[in-house]
C-alpha atoms as a PDB file:
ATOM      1  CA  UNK A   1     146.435  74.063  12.713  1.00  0.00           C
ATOM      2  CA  UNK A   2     145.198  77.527  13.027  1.00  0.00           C
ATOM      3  CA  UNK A   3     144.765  79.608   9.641  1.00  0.00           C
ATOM      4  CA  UNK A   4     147.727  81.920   9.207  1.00  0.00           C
ATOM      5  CA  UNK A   5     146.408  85.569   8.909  1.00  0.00           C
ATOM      6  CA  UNK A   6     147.266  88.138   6.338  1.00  0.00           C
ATOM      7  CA  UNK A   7     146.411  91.672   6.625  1.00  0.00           C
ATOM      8  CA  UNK A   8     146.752  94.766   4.056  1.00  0.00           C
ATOM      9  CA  UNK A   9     148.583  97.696   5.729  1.00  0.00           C
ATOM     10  CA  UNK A  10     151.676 100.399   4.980  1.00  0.00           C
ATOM     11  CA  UNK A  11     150.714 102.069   8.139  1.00  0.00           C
ATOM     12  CA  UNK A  12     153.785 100.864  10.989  1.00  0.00           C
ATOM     13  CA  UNK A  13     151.569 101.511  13.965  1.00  0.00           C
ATOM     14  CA  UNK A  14     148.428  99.532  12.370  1.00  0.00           C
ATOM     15  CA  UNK A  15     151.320  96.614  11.336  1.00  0.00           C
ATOM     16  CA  UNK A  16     152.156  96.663  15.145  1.00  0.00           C
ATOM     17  CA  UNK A  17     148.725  95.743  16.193  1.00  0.00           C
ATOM     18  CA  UNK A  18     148.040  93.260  14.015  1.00  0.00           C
ATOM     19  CA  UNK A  19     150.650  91.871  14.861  1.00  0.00           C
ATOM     20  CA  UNK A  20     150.592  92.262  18.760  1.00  0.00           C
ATOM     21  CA  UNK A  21     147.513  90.408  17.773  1.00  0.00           C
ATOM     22  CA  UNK A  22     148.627  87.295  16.298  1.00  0.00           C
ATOM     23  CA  UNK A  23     148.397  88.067  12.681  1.00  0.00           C
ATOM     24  CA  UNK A  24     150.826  86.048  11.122  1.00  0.00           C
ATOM     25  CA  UNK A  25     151.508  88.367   7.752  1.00  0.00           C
ATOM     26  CA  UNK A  26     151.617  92.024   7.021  1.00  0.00           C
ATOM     27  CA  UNK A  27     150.969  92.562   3.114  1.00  0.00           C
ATOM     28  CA  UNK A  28     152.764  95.220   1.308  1.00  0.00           C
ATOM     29  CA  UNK A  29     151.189  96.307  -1.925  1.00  0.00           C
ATOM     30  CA  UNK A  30     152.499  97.724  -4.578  1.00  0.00           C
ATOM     31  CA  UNK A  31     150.149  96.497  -7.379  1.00  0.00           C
ATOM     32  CA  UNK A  32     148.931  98.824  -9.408  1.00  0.00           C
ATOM     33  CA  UNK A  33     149.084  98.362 -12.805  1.00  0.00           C
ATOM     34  CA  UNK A  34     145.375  97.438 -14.562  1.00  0.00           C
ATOM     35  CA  UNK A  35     143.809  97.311 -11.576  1.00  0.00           C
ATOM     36  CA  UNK A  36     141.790 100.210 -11.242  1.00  0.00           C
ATOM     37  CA  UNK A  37     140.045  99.439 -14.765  1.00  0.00           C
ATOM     38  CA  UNK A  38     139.530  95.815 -14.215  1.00  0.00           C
ATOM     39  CA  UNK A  39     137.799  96.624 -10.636  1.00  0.00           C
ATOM     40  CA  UNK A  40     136.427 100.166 -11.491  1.00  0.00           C
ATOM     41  CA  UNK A  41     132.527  98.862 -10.760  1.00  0.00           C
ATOM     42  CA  UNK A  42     133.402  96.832  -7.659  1.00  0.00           C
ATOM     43  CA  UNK A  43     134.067  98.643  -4.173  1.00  0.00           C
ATOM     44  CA  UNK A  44     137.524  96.949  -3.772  1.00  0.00           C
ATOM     45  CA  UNK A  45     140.830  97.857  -2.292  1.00  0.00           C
ATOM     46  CA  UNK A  46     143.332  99.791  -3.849  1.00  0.00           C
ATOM     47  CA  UNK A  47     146.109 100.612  -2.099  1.00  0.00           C
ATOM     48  CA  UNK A  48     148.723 103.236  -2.570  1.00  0.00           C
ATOM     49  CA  UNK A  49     152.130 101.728  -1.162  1.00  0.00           C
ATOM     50  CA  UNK A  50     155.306 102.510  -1.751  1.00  0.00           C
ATOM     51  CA  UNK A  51     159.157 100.581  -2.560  1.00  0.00           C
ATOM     52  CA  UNK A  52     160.125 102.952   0.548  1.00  0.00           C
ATOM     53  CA  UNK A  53     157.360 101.262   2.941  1.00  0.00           C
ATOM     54  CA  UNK A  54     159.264  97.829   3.036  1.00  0.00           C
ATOM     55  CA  UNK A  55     162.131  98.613   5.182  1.00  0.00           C
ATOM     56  CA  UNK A  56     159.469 100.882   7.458  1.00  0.00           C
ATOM     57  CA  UNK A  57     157.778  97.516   8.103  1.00  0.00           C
ATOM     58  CA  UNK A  58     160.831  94.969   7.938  1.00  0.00           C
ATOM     59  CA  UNK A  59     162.333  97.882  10.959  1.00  0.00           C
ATOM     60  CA  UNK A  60     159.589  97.107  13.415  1.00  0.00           C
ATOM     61  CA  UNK A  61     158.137  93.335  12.907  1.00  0.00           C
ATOM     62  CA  UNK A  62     159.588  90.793  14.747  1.00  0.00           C
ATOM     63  CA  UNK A  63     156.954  88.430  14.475  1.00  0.00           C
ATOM     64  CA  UNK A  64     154.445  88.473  11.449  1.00  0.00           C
ATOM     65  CA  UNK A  65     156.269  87.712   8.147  1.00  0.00           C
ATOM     66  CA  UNK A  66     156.248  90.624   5.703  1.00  0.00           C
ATOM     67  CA  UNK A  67     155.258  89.831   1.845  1.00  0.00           C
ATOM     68  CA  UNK A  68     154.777  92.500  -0.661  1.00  0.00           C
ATOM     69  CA  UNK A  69     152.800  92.187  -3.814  1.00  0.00           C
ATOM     70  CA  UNK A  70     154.167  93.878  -6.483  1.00  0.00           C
ATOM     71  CA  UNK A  71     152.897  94.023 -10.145  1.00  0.00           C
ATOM     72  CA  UNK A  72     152.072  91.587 -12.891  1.00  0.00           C
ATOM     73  CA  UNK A  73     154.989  90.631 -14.452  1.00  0.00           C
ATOM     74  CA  UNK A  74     156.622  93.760 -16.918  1.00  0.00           C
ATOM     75  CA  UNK A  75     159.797  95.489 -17.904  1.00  0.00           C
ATOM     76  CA  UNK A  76     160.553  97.062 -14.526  1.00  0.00           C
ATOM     77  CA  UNK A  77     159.448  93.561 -12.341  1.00  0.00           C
ATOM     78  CA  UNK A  78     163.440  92.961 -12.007  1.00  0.00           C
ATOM     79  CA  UNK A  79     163.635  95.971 -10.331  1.00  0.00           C
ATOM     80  CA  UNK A  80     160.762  96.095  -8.145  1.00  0.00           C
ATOM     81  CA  UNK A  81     161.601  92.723  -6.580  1.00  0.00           C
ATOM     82  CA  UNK A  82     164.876  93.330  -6.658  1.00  0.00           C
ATOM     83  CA  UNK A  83     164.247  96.802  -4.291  1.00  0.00           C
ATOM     84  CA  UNK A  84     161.824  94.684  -1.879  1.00  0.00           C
ATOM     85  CA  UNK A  85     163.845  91.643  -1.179  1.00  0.00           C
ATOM     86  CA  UNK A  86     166.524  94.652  -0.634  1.00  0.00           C
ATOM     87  CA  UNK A  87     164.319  96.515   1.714  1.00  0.00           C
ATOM     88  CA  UNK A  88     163.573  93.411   3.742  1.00  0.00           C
ATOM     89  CA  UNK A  89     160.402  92.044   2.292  1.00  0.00           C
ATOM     90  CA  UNK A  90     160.500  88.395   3.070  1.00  0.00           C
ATOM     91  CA  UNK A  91     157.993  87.003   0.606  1.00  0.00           C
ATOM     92  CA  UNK A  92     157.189  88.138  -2.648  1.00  0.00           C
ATOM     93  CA  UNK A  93     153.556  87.659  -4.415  1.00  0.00           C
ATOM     94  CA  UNK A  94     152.849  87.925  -8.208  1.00  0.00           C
ATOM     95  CA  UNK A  95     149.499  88.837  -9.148  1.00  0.00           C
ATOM     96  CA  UNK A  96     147.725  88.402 -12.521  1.00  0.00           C
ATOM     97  CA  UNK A  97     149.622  85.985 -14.286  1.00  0.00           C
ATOM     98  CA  UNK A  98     148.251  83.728 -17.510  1.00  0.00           C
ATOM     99  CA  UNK A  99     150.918  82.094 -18.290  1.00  0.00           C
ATOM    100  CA  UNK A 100     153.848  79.391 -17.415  1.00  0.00           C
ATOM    101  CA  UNK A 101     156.758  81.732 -18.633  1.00  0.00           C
ATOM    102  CA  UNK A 102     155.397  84.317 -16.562  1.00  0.00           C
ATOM    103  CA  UNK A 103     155.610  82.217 -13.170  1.00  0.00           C
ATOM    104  CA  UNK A 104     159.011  80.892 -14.466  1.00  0.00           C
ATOM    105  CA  UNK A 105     160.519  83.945 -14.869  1.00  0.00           C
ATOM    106  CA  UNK A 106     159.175  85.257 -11.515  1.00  0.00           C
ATOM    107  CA  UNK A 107     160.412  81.987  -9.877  1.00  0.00           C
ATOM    108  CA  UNK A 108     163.576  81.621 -11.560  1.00  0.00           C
ATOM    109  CA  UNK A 109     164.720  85.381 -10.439  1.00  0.00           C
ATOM    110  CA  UNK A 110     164.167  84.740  -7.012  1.00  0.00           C
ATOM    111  CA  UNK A 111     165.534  81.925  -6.870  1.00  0.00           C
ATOM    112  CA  UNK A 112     164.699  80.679  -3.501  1.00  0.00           C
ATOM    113  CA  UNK A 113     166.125  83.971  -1.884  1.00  0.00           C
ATOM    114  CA  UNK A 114     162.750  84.687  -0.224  1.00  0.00           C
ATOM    115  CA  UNK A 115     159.752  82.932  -0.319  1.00  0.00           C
ATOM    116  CA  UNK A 116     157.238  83.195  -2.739  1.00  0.00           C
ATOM    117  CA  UNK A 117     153.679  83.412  -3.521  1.00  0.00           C
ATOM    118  CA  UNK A 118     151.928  82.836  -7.220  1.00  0.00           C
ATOM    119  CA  UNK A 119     148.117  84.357  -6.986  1.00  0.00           C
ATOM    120  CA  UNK A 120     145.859  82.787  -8.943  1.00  0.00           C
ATOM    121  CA  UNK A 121     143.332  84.748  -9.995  1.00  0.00           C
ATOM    122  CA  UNK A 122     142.248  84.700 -13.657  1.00  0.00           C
ATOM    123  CA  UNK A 123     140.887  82.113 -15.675  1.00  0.00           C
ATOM    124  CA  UNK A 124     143.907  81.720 -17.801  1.00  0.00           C
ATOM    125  CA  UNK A 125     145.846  80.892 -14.851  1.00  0.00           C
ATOM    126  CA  UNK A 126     143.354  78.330 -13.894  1.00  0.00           C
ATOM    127  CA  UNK A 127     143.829  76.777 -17.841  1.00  0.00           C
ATOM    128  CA  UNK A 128     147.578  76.914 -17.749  1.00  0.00           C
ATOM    129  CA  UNK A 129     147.826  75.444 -13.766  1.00  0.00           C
ATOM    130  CA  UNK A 130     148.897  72.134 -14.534  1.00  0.00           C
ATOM    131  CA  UNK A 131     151.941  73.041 -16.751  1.00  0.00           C
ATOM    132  CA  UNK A 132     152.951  76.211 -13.919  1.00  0.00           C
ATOM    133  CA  UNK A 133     152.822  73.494 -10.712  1.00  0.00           C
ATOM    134  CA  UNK A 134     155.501  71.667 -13.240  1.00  0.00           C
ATOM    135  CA  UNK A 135     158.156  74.105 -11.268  1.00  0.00           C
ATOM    136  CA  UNK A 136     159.417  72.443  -8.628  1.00  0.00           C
ATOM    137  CA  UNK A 137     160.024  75.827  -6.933  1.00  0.00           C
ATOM    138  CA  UNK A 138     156.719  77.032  -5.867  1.00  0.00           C
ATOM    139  CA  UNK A 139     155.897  77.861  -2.167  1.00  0.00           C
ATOM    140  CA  UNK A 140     152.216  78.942  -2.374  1.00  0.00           C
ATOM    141  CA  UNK A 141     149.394  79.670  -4.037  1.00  0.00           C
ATOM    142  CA  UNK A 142     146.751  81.755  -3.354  1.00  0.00           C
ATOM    143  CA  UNK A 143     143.129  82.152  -5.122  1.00  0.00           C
ATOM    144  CA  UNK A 144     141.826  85.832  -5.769  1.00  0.00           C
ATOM    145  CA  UNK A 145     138.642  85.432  -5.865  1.00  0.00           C
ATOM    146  CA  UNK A 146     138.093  89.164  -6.664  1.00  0.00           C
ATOM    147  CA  UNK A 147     139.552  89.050 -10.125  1.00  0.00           C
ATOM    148  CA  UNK A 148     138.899  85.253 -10.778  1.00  0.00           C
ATOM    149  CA  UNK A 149     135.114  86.029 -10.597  1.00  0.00           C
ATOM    150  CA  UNK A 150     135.634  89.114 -12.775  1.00  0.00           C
ATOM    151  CA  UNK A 151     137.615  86.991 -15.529  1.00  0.00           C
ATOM    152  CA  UNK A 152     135.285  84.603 -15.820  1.00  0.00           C
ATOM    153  CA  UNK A 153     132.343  87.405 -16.257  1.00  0.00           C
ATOM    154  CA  UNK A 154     130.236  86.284 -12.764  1.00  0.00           C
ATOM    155  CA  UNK A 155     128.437  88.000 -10.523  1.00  0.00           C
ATOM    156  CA  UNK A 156     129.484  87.726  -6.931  1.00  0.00           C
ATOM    157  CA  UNK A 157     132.996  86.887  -5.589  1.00  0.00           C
ATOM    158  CA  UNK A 158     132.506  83.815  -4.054  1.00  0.00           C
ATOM    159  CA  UNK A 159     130.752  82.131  -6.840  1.00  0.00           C
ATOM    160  CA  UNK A 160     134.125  80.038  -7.644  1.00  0.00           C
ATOM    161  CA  UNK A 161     133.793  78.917  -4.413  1.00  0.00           C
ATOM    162  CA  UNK A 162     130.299  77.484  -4.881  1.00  0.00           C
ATOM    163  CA  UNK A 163     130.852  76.358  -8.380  1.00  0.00           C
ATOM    164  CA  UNK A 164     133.675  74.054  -7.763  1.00  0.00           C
ATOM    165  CA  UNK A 165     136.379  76.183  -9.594  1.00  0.00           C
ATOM    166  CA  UNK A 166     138.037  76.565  -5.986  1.00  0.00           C
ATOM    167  CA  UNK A 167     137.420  72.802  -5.403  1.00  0.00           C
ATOM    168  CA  UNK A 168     139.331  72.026  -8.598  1.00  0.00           C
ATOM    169  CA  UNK A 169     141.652  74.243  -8.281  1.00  0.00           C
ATOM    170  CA  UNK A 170     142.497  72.900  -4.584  1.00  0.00           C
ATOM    171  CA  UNK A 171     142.743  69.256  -5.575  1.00  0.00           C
ATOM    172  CA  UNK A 172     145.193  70.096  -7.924  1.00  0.00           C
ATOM    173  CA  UNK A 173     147.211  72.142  -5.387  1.00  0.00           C
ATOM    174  CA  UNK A 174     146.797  69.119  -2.426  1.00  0.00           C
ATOM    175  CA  UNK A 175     148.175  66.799  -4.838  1.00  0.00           C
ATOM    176  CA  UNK A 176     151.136  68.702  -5.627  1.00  0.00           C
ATOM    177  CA  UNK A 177     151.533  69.659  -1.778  1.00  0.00           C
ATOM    178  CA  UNK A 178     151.474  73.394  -2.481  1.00  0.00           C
ATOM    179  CA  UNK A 179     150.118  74.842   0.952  1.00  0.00           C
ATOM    180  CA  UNK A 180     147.108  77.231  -0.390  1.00  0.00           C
ATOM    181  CA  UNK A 181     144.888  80.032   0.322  1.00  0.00           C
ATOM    182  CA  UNK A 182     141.828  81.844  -0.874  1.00  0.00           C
ATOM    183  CA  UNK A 183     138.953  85.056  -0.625  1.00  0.00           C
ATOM    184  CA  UNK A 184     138.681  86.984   2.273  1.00  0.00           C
ATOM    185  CA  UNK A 185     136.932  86.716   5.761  1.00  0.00           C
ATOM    186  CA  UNK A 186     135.303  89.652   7.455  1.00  0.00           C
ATOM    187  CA  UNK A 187     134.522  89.271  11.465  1.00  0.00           C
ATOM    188  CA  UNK A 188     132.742  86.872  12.505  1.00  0.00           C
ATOM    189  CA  UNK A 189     128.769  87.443  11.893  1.00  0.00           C
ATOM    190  CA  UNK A 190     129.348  89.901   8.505  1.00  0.00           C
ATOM    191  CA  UNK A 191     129.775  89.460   5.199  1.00  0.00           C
ATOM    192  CA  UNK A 192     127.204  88.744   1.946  1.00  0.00           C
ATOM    193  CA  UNK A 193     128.520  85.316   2.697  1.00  0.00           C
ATOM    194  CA  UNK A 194     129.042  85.135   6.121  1.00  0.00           C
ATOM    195  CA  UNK A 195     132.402  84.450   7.551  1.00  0.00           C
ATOM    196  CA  UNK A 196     131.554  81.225   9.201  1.00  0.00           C
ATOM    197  CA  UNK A 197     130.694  79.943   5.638  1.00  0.00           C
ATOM    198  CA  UNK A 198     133.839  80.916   4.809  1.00  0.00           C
ATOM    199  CA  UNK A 199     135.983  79.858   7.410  1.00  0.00           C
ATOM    200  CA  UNK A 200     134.407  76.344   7.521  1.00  0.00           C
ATOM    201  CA  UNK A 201     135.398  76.319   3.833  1.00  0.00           C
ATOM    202  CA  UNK A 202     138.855  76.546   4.351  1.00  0.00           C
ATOM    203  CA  UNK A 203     138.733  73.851   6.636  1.00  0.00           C
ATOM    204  CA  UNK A 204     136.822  71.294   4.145  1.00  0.00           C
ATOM    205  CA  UNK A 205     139.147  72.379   1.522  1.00  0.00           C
ATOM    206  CA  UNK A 206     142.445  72.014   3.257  1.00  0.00           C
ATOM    207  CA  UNK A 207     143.729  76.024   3.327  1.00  0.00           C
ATOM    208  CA  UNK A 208     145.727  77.107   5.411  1.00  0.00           C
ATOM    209  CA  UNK A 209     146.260  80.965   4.655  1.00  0.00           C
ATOM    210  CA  UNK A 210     143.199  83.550   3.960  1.00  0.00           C
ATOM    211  CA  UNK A 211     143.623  87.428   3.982  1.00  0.00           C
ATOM    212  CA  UNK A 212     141.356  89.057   6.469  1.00  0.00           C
ATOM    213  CA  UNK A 213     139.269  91.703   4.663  1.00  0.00           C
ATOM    214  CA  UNK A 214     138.602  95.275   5.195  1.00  0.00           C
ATOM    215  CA  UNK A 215     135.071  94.962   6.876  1.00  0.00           C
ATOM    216  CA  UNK A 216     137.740  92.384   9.650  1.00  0.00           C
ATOM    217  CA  UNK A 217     139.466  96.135  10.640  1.00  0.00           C
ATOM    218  CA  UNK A 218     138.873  98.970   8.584  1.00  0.00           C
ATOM    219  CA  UNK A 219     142.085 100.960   9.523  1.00  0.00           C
ATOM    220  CA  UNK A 220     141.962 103.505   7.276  1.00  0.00           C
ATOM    221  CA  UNK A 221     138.015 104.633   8.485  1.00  0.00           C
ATOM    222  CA  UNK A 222     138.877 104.050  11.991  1.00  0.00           C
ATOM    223  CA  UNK A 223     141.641 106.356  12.209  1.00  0.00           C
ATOM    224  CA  UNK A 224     141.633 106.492  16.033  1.00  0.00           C
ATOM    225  CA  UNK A 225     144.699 103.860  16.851  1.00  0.00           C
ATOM    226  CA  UNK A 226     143.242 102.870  20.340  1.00  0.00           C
ATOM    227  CA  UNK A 227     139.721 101.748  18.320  1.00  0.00           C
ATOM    228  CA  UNK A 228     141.566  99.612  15.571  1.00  0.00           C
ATOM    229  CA  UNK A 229     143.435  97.874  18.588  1.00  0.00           C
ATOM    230  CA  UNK A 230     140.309  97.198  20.270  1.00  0.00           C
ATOM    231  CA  UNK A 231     138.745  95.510  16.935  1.00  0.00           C
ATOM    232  CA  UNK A 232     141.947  93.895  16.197  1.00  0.00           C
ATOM    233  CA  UNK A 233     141.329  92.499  19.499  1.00  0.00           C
ATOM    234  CA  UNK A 234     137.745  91.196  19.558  1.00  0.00           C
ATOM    235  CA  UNK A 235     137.688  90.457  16.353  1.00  0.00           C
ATOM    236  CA  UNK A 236     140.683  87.881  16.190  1.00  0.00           C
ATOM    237  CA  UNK A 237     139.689  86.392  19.749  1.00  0.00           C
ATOM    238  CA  UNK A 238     135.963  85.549  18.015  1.00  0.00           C
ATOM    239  CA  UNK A 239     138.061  84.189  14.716  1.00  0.00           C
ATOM    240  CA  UNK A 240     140.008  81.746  17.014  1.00  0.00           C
ATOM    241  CA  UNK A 241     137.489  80.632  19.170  1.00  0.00           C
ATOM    242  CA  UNK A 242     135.020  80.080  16.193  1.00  0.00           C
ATOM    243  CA  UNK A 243     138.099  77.895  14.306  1.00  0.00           C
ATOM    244  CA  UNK A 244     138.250  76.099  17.396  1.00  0.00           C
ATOM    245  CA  UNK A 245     134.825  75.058  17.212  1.00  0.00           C
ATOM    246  CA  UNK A 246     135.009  73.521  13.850  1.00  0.00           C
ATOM    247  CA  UNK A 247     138.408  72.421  13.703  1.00  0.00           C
ATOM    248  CA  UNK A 248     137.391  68.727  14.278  1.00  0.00           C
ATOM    249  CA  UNK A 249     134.041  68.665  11.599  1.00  0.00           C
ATOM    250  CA  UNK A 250     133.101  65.098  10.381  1.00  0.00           C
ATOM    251  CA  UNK A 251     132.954  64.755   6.500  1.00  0.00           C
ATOM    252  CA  UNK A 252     129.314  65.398   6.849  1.00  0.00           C
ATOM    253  CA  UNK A 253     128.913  68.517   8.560  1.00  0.00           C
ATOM    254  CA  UNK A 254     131.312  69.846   6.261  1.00  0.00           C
ATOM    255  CA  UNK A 255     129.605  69.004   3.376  1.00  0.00           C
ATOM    256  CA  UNK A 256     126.535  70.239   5.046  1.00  0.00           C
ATOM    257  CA  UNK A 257     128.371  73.885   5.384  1.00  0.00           C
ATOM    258  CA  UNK A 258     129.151  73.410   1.497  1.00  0.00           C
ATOM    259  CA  UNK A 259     125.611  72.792   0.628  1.00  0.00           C
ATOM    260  CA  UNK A 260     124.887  76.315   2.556  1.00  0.00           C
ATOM    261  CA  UNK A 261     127.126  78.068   1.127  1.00  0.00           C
ATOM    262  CA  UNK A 262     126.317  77.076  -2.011  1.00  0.00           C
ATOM    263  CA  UNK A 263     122.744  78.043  -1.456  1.00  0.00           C
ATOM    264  CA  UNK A 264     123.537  81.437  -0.002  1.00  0.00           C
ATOM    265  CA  UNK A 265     125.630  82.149  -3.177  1.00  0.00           C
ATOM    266  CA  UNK A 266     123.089  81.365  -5.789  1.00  0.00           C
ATOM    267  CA  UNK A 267     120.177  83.714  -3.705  1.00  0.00           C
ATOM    268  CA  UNK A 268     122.782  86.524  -3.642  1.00  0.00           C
ATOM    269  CA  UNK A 269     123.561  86.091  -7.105  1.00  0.00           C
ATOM    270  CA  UNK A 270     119.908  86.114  -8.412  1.00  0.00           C
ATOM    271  CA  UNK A 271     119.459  89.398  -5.776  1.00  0.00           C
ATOM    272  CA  UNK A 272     122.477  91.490  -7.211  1.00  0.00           C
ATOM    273  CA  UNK A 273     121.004  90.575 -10.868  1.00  0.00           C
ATOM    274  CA  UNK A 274     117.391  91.509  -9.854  1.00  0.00           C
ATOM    275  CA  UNK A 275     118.895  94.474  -8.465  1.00  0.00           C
ATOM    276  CA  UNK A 276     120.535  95.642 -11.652  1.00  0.00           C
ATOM    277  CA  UNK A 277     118.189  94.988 -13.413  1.00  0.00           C
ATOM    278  CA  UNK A 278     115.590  97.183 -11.319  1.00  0.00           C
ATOM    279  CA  UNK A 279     118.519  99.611 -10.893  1.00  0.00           C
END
């Protein structure tokens, strides 16, 4: 089974490509709270969405499901998931949570009226994981690796991945039979870690969702709508067809990949310090 596809947009015609393109969810996000501090040295997203940009979205899509992230759990989370399951949003993801009441209460308001999504992505939420899967009412789970690498004070994002934190973290999940998710792949050929690495990861892991980043289709710096539809196009066609060729991997040519990737993480990680350090 193919990965399903998740991209960050509020913008309806950019939603319409992706989807024309076989991206299988359009990501509303609303989180806001603590996140420009916590990310304030690291060129991340942060988006600027709105309640009012669900039902824009929810209007148009017929295919890709529509999830919207809204903020860690506080006194006005009632209301913000109450206004997107409202405006049409059709699964809900709650970000930065440490602790088992916070999934329960996010879980037990729902209650199962859309689907849900818990991400995972500090190190408090890796401690607590075993008491949270508990709730029988989970959907998914994905793994941030943004903010997991941050709360655990590393380097580069995809050192959980080489460290076995993911690995962990994805037994646990595979036992329970939570389908799962984590990082972010760029097109094909890019990326610090390239997106083959990646991808290939996934596979040896058992995920089946992963977000596609901003160097995939940078919307936003493309402007031009024909351009992004020509990327979107290319760029998911090479995805695909590289899946495709890895979908059937023996045991050992996966852990071969692992072994790279491992490697490749470790050399960027000793770059990036050297580089501070000279910096």
């Amino acid at each position: 089974m193919a990965l399903q596809l998740m991209y960050i947009t509020n913008n309806p015609e950019v939603a319409s490509i992706a989807e024309k393109y076989g991206v299988d969810r359009i990501w509303i996000d609303l989180e806001s709270i603590g996140k420009d501090e916590r990310q304030k040295n690291i060129n991340s997203v942060k988006s600027h969405h709105r309640l009012e940009d669900i039902k824009i979205l929810s209007d148009i899509l017929t295919k890709s499901e529509l999830m919207v992230r809204v903020n860690p759990w506080y006194e006005k989370s009632e209301y913000e998931i109450e206004t997107s399951i409202a405006n049409g949003a059709q699964r809900i993801m709650l970000p930065m949570w440490k602790t088992k009441e916070e999934t329960d209460n996010f879980l037990n308001l729902i209650h199962g009226r859309v689907k849900t999504t818990l991400l995972l992505e500090t190190k408090e939420a890796v401690e607590c994981l075993d008491e949270v899967l508990k709730n029988p009412y989970i959907d998914e789970v994905y793994i941030g690796l943004n903010d997991l690498h941050l709360s655990y004070c590393m380097t580069f994002m995809f050192e959980p991945l080489a460290n076995g934190t993911v690995d962990d973290i994805c037994c646990k999940l595979r036992a329970k039979k939570i389908p799962f998710g984590f990082g972010g792949i760029a097109k094909i050929g890019d990326g610090l870690l390239p997106s083959e690495r990646i991808i290939t990861e996934h596979y040896r892991l058992g995920s089946t969702i992963a977000i596609l980043s901003r160097s995939f289709c940078n919307a936003v710096a493309i402007g031009d709508m024909n351009e992004v539809e020509c990327v979107f196009e290319i760029n998911m066609k090479r995805l695909r067809d590289f899946e495709r060729t890895i979908r059937n991997f023996t045991p050992e040519e996966f852990e071969a990949n692992r072994i790279v990737t491992k490697q490749i993480v470790e050399r960027t990680v000793e770059r990036i310090k050297k580089e501070r350090i000279n910096g």
